[in-house]
Structures are given as structure tokens and as C-alpha cells.
C-alpha atoms as a PDB file:
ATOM      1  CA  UNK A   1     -42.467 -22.831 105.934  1.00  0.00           C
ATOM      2  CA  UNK A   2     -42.006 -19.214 105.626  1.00  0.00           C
ATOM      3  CA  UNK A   3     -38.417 -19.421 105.970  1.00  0.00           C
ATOM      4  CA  UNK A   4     -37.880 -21.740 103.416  1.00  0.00           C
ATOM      5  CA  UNK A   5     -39.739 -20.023 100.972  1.00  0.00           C
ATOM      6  CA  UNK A   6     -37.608 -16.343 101.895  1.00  0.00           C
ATOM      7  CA  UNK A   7     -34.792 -18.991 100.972  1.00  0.00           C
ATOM      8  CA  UNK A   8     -35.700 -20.031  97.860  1.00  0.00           C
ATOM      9  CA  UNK A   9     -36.903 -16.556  96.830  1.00  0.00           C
ATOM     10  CA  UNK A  10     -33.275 -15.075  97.658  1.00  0.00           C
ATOM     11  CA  UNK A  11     -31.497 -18.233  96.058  1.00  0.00           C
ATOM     12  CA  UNK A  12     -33.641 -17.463  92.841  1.00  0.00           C
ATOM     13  CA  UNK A  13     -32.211 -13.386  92.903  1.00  0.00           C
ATOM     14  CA  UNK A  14     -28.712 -14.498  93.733  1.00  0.00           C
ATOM     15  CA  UNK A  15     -28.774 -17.210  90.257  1.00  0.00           C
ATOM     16  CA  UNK A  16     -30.384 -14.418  88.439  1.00  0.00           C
ATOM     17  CA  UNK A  17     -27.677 -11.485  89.248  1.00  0.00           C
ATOM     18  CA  UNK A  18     -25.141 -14.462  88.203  1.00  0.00           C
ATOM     19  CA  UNK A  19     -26.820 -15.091  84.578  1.00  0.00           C
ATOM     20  CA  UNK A  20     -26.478 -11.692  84.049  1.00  0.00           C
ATOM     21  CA  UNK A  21     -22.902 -10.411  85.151  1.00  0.00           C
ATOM     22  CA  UNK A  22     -22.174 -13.704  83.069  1.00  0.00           C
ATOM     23  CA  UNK A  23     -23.930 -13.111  79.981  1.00  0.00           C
ATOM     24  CA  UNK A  24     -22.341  -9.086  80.485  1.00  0.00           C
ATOM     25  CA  UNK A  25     -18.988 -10.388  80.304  1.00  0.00           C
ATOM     26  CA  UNK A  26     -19.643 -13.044  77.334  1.00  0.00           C
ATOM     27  CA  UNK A  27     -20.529 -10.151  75.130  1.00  0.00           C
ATOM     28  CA  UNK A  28     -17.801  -7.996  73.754  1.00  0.00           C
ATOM     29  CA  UNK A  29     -18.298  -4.456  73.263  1.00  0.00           C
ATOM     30  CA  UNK A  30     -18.909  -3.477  69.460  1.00  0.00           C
ATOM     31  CA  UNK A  31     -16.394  -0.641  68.067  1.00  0.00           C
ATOM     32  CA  UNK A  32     -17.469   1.572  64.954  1.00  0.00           C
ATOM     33  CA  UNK A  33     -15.190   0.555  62.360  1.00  0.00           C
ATOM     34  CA  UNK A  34     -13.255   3.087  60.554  1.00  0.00           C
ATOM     35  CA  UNK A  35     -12.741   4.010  57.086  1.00  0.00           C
ATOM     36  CA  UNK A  36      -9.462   3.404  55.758  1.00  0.00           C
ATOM     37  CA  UNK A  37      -8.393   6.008  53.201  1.00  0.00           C
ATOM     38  CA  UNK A  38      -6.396   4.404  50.538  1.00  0.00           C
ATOM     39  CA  UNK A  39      -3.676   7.289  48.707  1.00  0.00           C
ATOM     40  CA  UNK A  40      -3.421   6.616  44.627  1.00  0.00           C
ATOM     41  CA  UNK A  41      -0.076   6.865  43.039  1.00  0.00           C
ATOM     42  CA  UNK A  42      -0.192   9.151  40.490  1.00  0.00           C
ATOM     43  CA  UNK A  43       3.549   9.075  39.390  1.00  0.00           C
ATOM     44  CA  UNK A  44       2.399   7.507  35.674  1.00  0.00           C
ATOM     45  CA  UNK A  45       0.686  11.151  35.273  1.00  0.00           C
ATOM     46  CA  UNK A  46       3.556  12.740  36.420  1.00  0.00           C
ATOM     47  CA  UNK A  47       5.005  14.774  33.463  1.00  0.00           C
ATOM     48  CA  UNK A  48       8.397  15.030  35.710  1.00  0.00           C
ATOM     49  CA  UNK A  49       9.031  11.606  35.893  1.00  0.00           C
ATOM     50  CA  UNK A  50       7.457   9.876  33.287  1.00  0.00           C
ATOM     51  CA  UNK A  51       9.959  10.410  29.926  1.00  0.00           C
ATOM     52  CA  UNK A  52       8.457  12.366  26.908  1.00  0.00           C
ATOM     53  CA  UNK A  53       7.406  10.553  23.555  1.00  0.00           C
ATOM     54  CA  UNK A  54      10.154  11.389  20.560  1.00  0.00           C
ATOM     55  CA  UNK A  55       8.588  11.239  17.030  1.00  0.00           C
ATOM     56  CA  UNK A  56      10.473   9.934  14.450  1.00  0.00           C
ATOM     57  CA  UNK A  57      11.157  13.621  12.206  1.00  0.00           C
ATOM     58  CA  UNK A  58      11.957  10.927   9.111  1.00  0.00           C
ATOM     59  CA  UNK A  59       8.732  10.837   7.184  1.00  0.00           C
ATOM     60  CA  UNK A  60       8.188   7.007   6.021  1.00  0.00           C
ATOM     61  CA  UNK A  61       9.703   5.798   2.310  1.00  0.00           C
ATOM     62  CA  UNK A  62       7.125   5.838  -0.370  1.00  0.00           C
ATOM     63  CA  UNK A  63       8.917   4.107  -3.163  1.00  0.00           C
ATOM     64  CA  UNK A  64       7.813   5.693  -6.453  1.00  0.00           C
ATOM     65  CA  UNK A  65       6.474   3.130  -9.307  1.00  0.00           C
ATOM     66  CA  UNK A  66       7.977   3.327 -12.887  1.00  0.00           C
ATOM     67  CA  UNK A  67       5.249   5.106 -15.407  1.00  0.00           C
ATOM     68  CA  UNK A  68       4.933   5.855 -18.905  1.00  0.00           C
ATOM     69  CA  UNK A  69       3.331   8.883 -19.321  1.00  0.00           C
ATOM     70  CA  UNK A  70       0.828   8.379 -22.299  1.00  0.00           C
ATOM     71  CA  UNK A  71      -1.254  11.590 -23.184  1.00  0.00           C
ATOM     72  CA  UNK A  72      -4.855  10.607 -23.888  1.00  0.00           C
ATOM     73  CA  UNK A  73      -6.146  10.915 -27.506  1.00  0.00           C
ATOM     74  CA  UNK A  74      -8.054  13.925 -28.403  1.00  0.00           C
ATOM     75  CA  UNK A  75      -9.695  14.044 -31.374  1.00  0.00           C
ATOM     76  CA  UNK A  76     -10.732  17.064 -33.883  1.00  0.00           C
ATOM     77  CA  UNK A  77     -14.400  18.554 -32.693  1.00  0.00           C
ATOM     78  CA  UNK A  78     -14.192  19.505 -36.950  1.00  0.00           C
ATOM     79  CA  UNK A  79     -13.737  18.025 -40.026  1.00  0.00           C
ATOM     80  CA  UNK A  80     -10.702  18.949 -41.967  1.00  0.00           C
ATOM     81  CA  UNK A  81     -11.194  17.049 -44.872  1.00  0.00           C
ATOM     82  CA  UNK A  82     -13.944  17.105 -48.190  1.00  0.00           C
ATOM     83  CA  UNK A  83     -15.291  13.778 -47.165  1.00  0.00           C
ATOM     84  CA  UNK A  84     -16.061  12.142 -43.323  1.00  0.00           C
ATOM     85  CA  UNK A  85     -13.936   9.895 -42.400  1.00  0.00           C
ATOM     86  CA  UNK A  86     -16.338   6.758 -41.312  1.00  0.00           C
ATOM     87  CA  UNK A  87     -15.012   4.250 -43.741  1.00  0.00           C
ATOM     88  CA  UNK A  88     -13.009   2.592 -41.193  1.00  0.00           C
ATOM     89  CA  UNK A  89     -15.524   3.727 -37.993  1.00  0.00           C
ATOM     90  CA  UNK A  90     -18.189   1.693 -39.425  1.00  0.00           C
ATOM     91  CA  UNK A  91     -16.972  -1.000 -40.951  1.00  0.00           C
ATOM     92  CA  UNK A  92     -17.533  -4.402 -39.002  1.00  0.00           C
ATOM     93  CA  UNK A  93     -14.644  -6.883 -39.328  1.00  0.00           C
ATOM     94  CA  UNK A  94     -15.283 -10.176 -40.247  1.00  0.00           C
ATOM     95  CA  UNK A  95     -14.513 -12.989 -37.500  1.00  0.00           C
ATOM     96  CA  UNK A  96     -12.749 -15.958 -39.248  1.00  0.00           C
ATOM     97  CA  UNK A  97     -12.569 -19.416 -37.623  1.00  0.00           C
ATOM     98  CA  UNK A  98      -9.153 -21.293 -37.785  1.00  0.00           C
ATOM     99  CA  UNK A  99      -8.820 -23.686 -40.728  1.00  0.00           C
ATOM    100  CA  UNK A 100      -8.745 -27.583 -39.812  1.00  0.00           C
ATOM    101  CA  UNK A 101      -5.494 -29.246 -38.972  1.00  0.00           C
ATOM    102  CA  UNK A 102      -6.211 -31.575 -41.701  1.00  0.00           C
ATOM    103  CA  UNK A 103      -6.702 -29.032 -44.283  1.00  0.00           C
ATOM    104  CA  UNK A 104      -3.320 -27.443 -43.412  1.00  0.00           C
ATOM    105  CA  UNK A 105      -1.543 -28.812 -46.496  1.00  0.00           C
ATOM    106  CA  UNK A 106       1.329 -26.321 -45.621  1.00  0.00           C
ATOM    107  CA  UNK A 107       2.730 -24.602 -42.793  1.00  0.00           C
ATOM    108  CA  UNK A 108       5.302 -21.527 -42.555  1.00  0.00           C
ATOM    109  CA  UNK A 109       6.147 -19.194 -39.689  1.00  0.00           C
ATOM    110  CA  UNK A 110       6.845 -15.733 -40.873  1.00  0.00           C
ATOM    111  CA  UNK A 111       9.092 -13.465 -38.509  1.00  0.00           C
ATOM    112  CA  UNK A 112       8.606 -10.050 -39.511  1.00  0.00           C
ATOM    113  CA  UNK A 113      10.362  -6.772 -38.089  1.00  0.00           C
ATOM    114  CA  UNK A 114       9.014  -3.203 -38.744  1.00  0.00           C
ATOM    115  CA  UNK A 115      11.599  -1.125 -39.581  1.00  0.00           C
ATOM    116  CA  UNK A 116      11.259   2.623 -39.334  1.00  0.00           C
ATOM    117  CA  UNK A 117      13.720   2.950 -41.138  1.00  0.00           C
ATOM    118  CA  UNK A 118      12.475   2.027 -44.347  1.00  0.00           C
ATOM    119  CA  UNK A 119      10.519   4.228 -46.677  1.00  0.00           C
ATOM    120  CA  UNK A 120       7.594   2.802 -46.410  1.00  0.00           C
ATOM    121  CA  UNK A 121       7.525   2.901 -42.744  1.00  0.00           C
ATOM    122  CA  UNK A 122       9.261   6.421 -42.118  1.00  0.00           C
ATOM    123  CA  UNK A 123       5.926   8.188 -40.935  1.00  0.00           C
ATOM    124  CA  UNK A 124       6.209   5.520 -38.033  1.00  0.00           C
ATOM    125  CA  UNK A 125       9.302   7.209 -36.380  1.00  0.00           C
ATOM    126  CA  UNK A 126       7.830  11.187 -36.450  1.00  0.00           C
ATOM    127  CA  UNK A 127       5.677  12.155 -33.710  1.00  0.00           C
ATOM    128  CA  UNK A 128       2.294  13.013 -35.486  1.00  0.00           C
ATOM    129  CA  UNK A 129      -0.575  13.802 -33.455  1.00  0.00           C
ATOM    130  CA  UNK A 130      -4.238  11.928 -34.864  1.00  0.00           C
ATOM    131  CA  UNK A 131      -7.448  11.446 -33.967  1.00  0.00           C
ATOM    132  CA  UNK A 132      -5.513   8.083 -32.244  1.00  0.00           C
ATOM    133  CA  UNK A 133      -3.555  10.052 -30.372  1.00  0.00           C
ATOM    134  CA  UNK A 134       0.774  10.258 -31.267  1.00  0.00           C
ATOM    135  CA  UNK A 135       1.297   8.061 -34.278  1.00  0.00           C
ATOM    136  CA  UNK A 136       4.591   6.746 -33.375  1.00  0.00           C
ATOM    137  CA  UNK A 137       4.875   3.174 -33.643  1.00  0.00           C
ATOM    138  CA  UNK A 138       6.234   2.776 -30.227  1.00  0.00           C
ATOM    139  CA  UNK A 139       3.683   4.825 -28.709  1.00  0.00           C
ATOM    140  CA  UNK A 140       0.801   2.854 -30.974  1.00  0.00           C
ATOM    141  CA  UNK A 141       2.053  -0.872 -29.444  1.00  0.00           C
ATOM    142  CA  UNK A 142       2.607   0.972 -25.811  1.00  0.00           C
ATOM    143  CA  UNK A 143      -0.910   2.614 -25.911  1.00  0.00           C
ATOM    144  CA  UNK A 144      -2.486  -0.704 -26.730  1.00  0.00           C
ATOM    145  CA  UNK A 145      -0.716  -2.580 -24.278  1.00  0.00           C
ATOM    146  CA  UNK A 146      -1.910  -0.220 -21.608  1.00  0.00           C
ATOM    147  CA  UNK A 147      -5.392  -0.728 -22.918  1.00  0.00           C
ATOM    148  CA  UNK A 148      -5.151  -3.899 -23.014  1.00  0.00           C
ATOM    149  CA  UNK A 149      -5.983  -4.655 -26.560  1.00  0.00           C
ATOM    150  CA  UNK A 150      -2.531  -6.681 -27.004  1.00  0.00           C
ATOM    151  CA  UNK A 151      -0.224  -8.912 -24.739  1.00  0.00           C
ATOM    152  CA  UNK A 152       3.102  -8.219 -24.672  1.00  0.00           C
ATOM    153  CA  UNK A 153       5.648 -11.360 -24.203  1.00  0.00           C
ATOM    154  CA  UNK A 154       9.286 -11.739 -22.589  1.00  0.00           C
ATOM    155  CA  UNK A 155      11.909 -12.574 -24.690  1.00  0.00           C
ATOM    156  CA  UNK A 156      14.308 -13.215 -22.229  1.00  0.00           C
ATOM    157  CA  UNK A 157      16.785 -15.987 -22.807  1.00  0.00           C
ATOM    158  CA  UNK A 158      15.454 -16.883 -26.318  1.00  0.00           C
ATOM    159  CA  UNK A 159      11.983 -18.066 -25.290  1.00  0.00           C
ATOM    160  CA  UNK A 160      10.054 -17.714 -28.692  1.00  0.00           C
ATOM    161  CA  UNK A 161       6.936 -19.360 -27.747  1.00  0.00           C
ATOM    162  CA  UNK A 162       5.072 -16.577 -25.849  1.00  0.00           C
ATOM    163  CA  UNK A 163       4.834 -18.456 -22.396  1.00  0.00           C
ATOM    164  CA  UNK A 164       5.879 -15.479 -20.499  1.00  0.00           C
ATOM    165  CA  UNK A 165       3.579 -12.358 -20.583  1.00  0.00           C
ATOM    166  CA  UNK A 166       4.641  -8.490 -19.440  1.00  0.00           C
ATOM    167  CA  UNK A 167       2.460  -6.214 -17.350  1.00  0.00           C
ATOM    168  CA  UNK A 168       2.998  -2.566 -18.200  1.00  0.00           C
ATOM    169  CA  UNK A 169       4.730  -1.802 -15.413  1.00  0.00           C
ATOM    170  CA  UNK A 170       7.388  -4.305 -16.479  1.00  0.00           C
ATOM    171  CA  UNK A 171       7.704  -2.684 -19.930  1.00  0.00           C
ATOM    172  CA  UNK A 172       7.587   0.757 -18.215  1.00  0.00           C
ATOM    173  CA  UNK A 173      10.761  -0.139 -15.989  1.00  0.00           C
ATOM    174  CA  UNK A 174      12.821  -1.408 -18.601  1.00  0.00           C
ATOM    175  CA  UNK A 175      12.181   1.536 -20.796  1.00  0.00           C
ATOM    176  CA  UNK A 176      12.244   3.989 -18.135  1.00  0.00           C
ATOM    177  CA  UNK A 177      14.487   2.285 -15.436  1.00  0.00           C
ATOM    178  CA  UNK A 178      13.784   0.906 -12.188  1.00  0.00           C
ATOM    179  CA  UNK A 179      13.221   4.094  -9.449  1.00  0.00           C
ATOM    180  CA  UNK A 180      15.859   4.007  -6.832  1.00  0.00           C
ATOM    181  CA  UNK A 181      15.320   5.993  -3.783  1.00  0.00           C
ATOM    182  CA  UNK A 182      17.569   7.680  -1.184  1.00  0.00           C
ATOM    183  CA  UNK A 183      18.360  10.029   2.063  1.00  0.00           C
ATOM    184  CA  UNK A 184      20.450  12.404   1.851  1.00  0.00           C
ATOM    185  CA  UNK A 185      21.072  15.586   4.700  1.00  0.00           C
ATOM    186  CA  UNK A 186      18.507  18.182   4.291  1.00  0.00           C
ATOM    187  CA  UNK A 187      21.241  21.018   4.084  1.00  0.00           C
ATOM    188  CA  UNK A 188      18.144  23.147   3.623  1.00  0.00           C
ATOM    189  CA  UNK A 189      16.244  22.863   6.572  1.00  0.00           C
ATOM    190  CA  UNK A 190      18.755  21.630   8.722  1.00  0.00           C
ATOM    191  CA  UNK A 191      21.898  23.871   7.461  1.00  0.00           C
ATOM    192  CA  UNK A 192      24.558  22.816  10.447  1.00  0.00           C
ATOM    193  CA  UNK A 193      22.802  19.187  10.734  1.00  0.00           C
ATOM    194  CA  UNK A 194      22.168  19.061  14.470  1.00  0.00           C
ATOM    195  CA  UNK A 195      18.877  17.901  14.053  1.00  0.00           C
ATOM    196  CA  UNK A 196      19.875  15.090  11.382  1.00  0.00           C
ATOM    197  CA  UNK A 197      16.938  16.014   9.280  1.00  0.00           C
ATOM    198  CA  UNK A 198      16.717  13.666   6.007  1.00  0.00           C
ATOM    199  CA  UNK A 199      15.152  14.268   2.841  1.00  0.00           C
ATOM    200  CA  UNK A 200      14.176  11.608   0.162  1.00  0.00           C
ATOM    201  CA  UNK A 201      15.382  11.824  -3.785  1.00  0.00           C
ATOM    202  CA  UNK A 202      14.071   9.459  -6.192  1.00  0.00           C
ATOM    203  CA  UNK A 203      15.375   8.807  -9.669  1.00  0.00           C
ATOM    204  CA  UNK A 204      15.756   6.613 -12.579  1.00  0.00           C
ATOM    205  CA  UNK A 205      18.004   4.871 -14.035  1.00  0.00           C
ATOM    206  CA  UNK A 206      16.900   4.819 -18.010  1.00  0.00           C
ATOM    207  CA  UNK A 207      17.674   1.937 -20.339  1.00  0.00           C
ATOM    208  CA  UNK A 208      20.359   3.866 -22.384  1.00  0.00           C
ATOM    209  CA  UNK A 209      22.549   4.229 -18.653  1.00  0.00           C
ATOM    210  CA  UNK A 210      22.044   0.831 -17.806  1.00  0.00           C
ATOM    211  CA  UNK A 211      23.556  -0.683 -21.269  1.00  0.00           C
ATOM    212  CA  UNK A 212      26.364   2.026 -20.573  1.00  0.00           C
ATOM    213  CA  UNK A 213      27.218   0.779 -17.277  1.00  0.00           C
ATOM    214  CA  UNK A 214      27.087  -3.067 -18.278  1.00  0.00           C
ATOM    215  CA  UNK A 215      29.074  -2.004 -21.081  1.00  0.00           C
ATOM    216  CA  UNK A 216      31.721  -0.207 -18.657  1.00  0.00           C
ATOM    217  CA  UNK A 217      30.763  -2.828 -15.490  1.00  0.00           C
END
């Protein structure tokens, strides 16, 4: 009896030392993992191999806008006269309504042209300076069309019903001329032109030089 229990009792160390040289060699040994240093490429900061930026040295067109230059009004601070002139100031016009179509018994259209010319209208065609501002005619119908207070119409190819109005500016380039605008070498600052530096000129072409050069063309 004693034998067979020194038996068992060295059969249960032997299956013991096994389990454990077994479960020794099932488990792998555990390594620290290292830290992998990853290198940036700086080559977009690289001055040396990135190229530089070249700015444009021509400065951008600004195309000028046709203009009448129409001084503003300015008005005597005295009175130069005997009497104040309020006789037009403070009158009130009168607003009349249209008459009826039926009471139309007849109708006439009246074309009238103001000639400076004529006696009566010679004081038109000298520049006098007023209380208005100049007193030319011309500069009396363009003042009040750059107010606002009357609508110009085109006349272009006959049309004689007023269907077409004119801005200002439109008036302005047709009296003035249409600005045309241009490079040309800056001899100036750029005397040998290496650097191909440009400068801008602007000018007009008035009415006057464009009848001349239709009249030549």
C-alpha cells in the first residue's frame, strides 16, 4: 500500500514538471517595441530648390471714363443790384393738366432750333458767369442733364420720337471722345529697356478729330 501511494505521489510530480516546461514553451517571450523615427521632407521650404515668385512689374489697366468737367455754381454772398432779385425765387409755377383729346380741335408740331447766332440769342454763345453758374447755352442743357432735370434723346438714324434716351456719359464721349489707352516703353525708368518696364498713356479722341478722320477715312 505504501508503495503504491510513493507511485502515485511521483507520477503526480512527473505530470506536473510536464504542464509546466509545456506551458514555458507555449508562451513567447515579449520584446519592448521600438519607436520608429519618421524623417520629414522639408524640400517645399527649401529656398534652393523651390523657384522664386516673379511679380508682374506691369501695374493693371484702369481705363479712364469720358467726363465733362462742369464747375459748380457759385453765387454772389452780395447784392449788386437796387432791388433783390426774388421775383423768379419765389414765384410758384402753376401745374397745368393736358387738355382732352376731344377738345383738341387742332394739332401742330413745332420744331424749333436755337440759334446763337441770332441777335436775340447772342448772349447764349459768351461765357457769362451767374448766380446759375456759366450761361452758355450748351453748358445750361449739359448742367441740367447732369442734374437730371431733363432727358436727353438719340437721334441716331432719324428716330424723332424720343424712344432712345442718353446717359451723360454717352453725351460726354461724343463731345469729348471715347478714352483710348496704351503701353508704351518707359524710356524713363527703364532707359536701355532690359527690364521691359511699361507705362500707360490715355487720351481722347475729341469730336472735331473724329469728323476729320471720317472725312479723310
Amino acid at each position: 500500500m505504501r508503495n503504491r501511494i510513493v507511485k502515485f505521489c511521483l507520477l503526480a510530480a512527473v505530470v506536473a514538471m510536464c504542464t509546466q516546461v509545456a506551458d514555458a514553451q507555449t508562451k513567447k517571450p515579449t520584446r519592448a517595441k521600438s519607436k520608429k523615427t519618421v524623417t520629414k521632407n522639408n524640400n517645399s521650404k527649401n529656398p534652393a530648390l523651390t523657384p522664386p515668385v516673379v511679380k508682374d512689374t506691369v501695374p493693371a489697366v484702369v481705363v479712364p471714363e469720358a467726363d465733362l468737367k462742369i464747375e459748380a455754381p457759385r453765387p454772389s454772398l452780395r447784392n449788386d443790384y437796387a432791388f433783390e432779385h426774388n421775383l423768379v425765387k419765389e414765384r410758384t409755377p402753376l401745374a397745368y393738366e393736358h387738355i382732352r383729346e376731344d377738345d383738341a380741335t387742332y394739332v401742330q408740331r413745332v420744331w424749333r432750333e436755337i440759334d446763337v447766332h441770332e441777335k436775340m440769342n447772342v448772349p447764349f454763345n459768351y461765357k457769362a458767369e451767374g448766380d446759375q453758374g456759366n450761361q452758355r447755352f450748351i453748358m445750361i442743357l449739359l448742367g441740367a442733364i447732369k442734374k437730371g432735370e431733363i432727358t436727353a434723346f438719340s437721334a441716331a438714324g432719324g428716330d424723332d420720337r424720343f424712344t432712345t434716351p442718353m446717359q451723360f456719359k454717352e453725351i460726354a464721349e461724343l463731345l469729348v471722345g471715347k478714352p483710348q489707352v496704351k503701353q508704351v516703353p518707359d524710356w524713363k525708368a527703364d532707359p536701355d529697356g532690359s527690364k521691359g518696364l511699361q507705362k500707360i498713356l490715355s487720351s481722347h479722341k475729341s469730336l472735331m478729330q473724329m469728323m476729320l478722320l471720317n472725312a479723310i477715312g
